[in-house]
PDB file of N, CA and C in Angstrom:
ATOM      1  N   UNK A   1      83.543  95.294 115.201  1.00  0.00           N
ATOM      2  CA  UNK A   1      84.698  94.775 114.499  1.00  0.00           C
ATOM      3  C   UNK A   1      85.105  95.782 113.428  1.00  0.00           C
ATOM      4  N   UNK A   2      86.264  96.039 113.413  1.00  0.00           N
ATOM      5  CA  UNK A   2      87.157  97.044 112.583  1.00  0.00           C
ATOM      6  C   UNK A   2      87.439  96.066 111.246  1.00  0.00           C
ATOM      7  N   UNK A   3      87.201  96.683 110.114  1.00  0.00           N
ATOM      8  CA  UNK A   3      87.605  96.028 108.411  1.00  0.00           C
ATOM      9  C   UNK A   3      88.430  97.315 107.834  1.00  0.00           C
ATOM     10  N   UNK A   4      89.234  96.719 107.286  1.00  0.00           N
ATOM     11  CA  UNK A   4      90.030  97.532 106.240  1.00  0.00           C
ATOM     12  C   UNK A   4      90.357  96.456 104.820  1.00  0.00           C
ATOM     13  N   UNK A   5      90.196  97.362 103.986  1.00  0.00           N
ATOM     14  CA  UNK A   5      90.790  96.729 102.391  1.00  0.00           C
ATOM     15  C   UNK A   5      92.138  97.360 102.325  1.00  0.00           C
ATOM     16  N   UNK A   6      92.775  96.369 102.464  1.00  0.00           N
ATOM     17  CA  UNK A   6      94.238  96.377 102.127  1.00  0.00           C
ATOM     18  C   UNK A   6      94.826  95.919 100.835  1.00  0.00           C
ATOM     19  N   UNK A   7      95.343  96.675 100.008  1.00  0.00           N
ATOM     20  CA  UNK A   7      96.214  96.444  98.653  1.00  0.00           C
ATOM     21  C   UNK A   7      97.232  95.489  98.883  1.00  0.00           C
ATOM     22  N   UNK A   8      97.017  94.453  97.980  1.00  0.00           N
ATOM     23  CA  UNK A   8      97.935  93.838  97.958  1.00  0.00           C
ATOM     24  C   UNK A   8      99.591  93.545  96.835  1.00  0.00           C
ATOM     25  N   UNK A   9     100.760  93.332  97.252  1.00  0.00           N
ATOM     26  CA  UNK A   9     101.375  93.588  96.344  1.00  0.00           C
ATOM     27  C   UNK A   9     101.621  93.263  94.755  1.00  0.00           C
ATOM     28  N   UNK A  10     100.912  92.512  94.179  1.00  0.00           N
ATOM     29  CA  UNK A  10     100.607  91.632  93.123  1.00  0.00           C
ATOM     30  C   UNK A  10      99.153  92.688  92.304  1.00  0.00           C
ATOM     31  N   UNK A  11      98.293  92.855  92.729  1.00  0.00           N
ATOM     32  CA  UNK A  11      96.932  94.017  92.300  1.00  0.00           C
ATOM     33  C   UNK A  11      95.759  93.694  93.192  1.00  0.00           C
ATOM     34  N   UNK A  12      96.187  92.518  93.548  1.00  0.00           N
ATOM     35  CA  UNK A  12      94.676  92.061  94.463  1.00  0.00           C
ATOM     36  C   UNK A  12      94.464  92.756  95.501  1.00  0.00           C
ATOM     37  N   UNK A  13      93.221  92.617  96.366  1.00  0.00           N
ATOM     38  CA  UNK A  13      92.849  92.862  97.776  1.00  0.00           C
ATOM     39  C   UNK A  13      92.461  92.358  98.855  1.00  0.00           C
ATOM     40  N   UNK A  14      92.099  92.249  99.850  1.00  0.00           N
ATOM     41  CA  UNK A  14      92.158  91.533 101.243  1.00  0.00           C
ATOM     42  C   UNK A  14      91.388  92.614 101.912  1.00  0.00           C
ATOM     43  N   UNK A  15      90.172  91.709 102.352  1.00  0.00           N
ATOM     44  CA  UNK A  15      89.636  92.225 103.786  1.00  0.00           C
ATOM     45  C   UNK A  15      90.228  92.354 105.086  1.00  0.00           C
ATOM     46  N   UNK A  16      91.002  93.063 105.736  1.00  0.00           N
ATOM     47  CA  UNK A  16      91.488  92.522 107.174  1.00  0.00           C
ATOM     48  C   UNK A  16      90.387  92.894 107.970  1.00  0.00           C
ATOM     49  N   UNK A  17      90.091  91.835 108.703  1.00  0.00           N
ATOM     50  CA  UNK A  17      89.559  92.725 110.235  1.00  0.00           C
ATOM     51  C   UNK A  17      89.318  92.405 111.587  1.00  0.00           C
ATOM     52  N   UNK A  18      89.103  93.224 112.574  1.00  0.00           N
ATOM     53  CA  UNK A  18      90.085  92.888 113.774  1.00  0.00           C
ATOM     54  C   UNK A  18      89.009  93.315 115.049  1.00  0.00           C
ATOM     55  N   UNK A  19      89.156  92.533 116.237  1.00  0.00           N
ATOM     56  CA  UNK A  19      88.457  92.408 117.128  1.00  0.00           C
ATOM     57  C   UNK A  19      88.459  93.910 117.766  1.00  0.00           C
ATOM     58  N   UNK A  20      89.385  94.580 117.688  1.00  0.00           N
ATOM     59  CA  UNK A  20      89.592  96.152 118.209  1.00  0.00           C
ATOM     60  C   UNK A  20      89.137  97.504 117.590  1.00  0.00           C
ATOM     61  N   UNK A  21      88.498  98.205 118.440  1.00  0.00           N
ATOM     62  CA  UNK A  21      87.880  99.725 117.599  1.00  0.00           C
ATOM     63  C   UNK A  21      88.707  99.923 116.733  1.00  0.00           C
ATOM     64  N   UNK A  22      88.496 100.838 115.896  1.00  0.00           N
ATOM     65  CA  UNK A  22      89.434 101.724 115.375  1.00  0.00           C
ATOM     66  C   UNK A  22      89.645 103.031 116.167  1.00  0.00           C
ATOM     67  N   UNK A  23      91.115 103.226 115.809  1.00  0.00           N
ATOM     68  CA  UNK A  23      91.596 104.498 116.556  1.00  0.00           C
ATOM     69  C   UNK A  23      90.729 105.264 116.139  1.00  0.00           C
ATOM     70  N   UNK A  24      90.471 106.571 116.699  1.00  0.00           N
ATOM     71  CA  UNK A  24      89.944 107.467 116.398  1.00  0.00           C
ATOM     72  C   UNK A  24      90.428 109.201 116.941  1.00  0.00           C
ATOM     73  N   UNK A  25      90.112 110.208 115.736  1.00  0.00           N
ATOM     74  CA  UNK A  25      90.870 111.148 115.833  1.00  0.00           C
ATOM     75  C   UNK A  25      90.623 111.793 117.384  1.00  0.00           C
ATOM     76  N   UNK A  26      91.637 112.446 117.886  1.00  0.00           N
ATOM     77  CA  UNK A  26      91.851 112.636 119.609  1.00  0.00           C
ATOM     78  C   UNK A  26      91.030 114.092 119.611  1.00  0.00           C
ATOM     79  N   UNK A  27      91.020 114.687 118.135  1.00  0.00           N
ATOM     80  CA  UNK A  27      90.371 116.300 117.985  1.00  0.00           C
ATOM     81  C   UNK A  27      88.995 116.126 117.144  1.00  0.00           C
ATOM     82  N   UNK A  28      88.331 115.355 116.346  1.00  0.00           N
ATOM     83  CA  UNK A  28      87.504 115.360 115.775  1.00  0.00           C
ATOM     84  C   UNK A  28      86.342 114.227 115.954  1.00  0.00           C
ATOM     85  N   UNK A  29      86.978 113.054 116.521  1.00  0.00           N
ATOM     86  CA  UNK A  29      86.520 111.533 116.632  1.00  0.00           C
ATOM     87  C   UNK A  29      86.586 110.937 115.352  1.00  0.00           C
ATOM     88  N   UNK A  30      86.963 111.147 114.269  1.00  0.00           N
ATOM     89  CA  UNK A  30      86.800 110.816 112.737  1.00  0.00           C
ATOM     90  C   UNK A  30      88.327 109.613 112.756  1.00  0.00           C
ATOM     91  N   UNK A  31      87.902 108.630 111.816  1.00  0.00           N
ATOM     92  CA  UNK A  31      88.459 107.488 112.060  1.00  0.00           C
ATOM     93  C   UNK A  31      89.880 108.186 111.763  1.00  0.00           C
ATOM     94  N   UNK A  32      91.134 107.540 112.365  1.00  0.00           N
ATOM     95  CA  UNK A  32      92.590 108.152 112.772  1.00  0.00           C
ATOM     96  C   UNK A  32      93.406 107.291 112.069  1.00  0.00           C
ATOM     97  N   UNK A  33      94.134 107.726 111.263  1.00  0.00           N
ATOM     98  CA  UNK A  33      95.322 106.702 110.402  1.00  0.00           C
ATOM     99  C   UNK A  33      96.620 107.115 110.613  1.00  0.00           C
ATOM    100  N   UNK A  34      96.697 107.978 111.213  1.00  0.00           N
ATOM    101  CA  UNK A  34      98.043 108.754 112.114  1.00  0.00           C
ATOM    102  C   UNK A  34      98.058 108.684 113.218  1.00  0.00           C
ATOM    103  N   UNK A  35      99.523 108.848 113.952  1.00  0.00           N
ATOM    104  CA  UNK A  35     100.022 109.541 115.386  1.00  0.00           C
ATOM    105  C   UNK A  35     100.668 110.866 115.130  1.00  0.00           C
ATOM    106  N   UNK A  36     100.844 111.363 116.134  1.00  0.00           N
ATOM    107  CA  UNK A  36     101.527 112.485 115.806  1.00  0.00           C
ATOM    108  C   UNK A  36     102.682 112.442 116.216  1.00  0.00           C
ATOM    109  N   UNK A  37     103.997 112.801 115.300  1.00  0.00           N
ATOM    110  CA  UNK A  37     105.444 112.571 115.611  1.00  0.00           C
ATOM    111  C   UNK A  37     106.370 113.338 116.346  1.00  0.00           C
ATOM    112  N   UNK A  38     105.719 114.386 116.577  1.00  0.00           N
ATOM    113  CA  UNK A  38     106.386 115.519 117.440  1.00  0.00           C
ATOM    114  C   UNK A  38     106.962 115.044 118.629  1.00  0.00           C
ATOM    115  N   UNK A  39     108.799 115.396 118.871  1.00  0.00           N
ATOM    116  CA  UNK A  39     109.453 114.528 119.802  1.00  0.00           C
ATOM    117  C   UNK A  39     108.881 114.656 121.012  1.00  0.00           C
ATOM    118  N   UNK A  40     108.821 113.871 121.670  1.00  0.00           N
ATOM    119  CA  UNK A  40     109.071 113.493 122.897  1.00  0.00           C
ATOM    120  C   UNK A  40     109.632 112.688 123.863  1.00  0.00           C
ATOM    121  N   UNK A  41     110.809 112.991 124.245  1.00  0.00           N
ATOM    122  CA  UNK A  41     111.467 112.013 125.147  1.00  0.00           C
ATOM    123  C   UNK A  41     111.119 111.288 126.138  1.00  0.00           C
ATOM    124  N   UNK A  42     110.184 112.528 126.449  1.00  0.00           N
ATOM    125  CA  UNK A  42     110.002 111.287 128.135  1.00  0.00           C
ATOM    126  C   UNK A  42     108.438 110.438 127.943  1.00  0.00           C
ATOM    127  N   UNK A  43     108.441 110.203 126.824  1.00  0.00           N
ATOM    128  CA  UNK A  43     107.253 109.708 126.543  1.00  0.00           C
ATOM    129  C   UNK A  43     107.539 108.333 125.790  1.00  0.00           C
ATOM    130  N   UNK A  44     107.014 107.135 126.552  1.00  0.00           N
ATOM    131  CA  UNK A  44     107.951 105.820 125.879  1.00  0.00           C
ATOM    132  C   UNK A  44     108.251 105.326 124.402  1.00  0.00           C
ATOM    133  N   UNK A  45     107.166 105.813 123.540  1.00  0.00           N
ATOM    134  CA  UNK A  45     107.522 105.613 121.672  1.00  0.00           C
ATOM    135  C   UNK A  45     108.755 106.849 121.651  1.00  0.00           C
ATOM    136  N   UNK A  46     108.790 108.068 121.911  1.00  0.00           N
ATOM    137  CA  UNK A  46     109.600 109.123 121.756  1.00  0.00           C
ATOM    138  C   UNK A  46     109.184 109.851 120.911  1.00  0.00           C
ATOM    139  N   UNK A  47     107.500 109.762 120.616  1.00  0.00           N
ATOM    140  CA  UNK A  47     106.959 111.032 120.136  1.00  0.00           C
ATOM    141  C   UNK A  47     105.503 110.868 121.175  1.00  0.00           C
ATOM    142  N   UNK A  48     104.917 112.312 121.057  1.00  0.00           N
ATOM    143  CA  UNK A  48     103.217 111.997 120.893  1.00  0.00           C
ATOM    144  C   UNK A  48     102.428 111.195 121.135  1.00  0.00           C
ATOM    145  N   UNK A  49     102.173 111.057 120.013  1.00  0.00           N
ATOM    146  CA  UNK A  49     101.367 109.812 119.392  1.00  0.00           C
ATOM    147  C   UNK A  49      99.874 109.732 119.728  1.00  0.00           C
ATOM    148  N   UNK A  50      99.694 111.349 119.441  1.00  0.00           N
ATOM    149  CA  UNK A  50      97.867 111.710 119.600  1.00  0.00           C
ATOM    150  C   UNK A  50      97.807 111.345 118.498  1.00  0.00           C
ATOM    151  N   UNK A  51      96.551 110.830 118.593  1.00  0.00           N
ATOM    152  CA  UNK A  51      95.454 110.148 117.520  1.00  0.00           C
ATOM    153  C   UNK A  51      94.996 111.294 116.973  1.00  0.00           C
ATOM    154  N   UNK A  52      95.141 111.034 115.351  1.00  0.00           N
ATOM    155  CA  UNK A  52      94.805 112.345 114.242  1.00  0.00           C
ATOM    156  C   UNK A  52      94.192 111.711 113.019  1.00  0.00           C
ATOM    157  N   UNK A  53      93.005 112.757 112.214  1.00  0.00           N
ATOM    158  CA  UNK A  53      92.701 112.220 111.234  1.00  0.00           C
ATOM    159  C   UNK A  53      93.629 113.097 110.358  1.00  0.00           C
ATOM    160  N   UNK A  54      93.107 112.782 108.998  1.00  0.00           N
ATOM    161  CA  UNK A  54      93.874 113.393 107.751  1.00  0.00           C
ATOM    162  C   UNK A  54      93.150 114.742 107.557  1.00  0.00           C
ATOM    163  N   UNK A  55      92.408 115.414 108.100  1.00  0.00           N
ATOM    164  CA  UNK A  55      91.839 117.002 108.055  1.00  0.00           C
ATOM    165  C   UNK A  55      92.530 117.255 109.571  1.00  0.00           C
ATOM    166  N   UNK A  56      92.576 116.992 110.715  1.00  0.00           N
ATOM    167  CA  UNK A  56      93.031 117.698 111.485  1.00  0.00           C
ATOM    168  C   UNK A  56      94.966 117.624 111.598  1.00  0.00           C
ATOM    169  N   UNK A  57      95.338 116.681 110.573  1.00  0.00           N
ATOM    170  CA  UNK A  57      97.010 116.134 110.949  1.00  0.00           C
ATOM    171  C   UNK A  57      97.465 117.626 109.897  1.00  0.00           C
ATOM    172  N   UNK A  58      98.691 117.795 110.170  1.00  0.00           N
ATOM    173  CA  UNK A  58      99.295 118.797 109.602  1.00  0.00           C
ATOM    174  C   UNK A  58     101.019 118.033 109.168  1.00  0.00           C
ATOM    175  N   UNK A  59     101.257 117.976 108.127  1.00  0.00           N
ATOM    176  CA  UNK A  59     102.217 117.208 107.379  1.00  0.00           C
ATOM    177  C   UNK A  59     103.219 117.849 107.122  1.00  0.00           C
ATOM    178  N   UNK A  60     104.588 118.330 107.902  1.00  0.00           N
ATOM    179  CA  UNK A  60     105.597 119.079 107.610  1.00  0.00           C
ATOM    180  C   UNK A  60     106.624 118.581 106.792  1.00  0.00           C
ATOM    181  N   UNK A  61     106.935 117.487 106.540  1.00  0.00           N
ATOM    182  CA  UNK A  61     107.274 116.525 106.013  1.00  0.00           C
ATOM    183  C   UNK A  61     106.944 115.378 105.460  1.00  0.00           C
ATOM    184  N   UNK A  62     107.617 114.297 104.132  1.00  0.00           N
ATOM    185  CA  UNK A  62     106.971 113.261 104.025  1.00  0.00           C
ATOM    186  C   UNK A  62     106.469 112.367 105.016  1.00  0.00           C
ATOM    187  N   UNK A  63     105.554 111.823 105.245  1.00  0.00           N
ATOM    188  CA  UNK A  63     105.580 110.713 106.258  1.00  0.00           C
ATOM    189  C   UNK A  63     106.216 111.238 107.636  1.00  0.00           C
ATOM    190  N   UNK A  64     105.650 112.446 107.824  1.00  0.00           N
ATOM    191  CA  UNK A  64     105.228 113.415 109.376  1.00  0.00           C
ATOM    192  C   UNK A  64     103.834 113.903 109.503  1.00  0.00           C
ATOM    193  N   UNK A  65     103.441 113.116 110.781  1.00  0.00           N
ATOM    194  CA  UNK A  65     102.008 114.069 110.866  1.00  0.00           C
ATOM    195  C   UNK A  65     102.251 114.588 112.334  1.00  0.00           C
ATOM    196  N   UNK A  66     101.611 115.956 112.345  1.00  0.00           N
ATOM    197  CA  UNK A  66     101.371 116.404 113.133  1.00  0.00           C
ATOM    198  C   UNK A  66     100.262 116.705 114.200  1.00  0.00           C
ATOM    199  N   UNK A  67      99.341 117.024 115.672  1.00  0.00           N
ATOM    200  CA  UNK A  67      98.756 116.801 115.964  1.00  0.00           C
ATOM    201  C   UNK A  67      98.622 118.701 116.146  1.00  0.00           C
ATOM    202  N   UNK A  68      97.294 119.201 115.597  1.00  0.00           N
ATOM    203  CA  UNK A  68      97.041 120.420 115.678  1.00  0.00           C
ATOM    204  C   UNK A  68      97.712 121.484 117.032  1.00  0.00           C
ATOM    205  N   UNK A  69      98.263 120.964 118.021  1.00  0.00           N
ATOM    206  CA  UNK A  69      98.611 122.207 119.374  1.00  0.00           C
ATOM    207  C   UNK A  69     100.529 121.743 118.710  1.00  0.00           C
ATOM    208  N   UNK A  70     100.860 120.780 118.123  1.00  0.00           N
ATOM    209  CA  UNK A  70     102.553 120.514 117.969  1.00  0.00           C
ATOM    210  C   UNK A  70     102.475 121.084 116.372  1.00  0.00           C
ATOM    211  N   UNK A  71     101.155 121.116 115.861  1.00  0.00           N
ATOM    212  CA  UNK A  71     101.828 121.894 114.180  1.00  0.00           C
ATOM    213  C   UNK A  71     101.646 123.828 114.705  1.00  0.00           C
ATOM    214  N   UNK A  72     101.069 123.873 115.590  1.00  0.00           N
ATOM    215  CA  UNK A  72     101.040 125.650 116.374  1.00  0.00           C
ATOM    216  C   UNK A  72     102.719 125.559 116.739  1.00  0.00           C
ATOM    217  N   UNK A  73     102.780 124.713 117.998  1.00  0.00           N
ATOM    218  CA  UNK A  73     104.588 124.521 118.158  1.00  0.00           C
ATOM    219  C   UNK A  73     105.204 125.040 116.978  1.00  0.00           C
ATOM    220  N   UNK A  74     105.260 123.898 115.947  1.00  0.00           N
ATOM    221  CA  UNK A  74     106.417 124.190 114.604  1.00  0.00           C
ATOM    222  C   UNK A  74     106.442 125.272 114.339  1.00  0.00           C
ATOM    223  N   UNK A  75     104.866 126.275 113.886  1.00  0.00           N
ATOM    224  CA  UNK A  75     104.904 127.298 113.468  1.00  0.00           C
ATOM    225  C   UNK A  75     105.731 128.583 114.465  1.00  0.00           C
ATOM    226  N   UNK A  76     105.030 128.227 115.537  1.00  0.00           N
ATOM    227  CA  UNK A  76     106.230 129.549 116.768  1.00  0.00           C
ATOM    228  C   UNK A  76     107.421 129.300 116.681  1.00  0.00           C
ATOM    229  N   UNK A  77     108.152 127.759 116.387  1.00  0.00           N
ATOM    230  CA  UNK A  77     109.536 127.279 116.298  1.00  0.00           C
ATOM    231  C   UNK A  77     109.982 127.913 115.378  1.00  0.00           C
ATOM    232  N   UNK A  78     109.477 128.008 114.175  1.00  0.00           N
ATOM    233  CA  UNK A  78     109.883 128.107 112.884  1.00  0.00           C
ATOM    234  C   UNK A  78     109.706 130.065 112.636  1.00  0.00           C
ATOM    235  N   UNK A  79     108.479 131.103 113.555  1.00  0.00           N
ATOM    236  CA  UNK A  79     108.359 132.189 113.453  1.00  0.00           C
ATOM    237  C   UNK A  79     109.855 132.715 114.304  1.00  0.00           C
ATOM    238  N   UNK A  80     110.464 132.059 115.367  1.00  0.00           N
ATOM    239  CA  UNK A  80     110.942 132.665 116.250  1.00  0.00           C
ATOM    240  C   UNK A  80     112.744 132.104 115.739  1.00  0.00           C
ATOM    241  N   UNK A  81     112.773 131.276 114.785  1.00  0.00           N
ATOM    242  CA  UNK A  81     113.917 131.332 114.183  1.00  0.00           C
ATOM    243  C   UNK A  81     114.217 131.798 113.181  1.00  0.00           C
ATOM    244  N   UNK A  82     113.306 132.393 112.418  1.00  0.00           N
ATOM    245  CA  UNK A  82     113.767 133.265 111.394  1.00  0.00           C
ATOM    246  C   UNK A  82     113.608 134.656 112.058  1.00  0.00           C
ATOM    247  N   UNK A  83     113.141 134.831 113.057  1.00  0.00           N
ATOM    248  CA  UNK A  83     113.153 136.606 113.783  1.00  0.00           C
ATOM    249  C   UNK A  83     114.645 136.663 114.352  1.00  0.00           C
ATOM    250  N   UNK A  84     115.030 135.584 114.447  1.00  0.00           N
ATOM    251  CA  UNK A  84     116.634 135.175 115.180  1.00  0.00           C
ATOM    252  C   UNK A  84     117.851 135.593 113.838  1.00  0.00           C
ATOM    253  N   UNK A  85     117.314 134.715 113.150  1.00  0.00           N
ATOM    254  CA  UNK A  85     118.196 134.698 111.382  1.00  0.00           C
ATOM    255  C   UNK A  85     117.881 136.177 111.295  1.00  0.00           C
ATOM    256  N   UNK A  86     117.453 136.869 110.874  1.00  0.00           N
ATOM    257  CA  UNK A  86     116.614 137.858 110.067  1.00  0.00           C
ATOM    258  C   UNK A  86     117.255 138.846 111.175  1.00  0.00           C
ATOM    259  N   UNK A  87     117.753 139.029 112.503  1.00  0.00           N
ATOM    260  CA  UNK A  87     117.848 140.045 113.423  1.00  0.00           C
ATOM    261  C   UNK A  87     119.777 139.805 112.971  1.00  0.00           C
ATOM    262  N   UNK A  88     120.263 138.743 113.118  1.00  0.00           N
ATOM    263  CA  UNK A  88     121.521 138.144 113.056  1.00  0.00           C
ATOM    264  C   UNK A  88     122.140 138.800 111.365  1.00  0.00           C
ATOM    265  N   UNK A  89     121.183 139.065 110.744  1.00  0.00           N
ATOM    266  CA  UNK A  89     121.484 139.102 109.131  1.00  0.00           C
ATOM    267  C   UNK A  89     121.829 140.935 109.059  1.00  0.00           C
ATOM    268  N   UNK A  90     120.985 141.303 110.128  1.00  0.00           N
ATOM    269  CA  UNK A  90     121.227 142.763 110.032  1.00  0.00           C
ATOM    270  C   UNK A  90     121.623 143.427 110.682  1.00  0.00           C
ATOM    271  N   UNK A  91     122.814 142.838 111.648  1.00  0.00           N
ATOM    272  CA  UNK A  91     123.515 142.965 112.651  1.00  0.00           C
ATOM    273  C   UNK A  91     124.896 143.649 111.502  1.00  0.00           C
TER     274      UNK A  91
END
């Protein structure tokens, strides 16, 4: 059985807990409090949604996690558009 202490809005707290494992990270096995958001269309949520902990997720944004092979993606996305900008600038 899975427990979590959940904050409540007032100061108090609450035990929840639930007949189901906890997720667990898809790269480390370490308990998972993320998916990973990286689009995907043909995939029915329309991202991902590998199971990540908070050492292997990579956060490009607020409230974006990433799953370690889609934060490699961003980085080639992000190397290969400024070689684009940067070639375009000195044209």
């Amino acid at each position: 059985m899975a427990c979590d202490l959940v904050q409540l809005p007032r100061g108090g707290t609450a035990i929840v807990c639930s007949s189901r494992p906890r997720p667990r990270c898809d790269e480390c096995g370490r308990p998972a409090p993320f998916l990973c958001d990286w689009k995907m269309p043909e995939h029915r949520s329309g991202t991902c949604d590998a199971k990540i902990c908070a050492n292997c997720a990579f956060s490009p944004a607020a409230d974006k996690h990433l799953c370690p092979s889609h934060a490699d993606a961003l980085k080639d996305w992000r190397a290969r558009r400024a070689a684009t900008t940067d070639r375009g600038a000195s044209a």
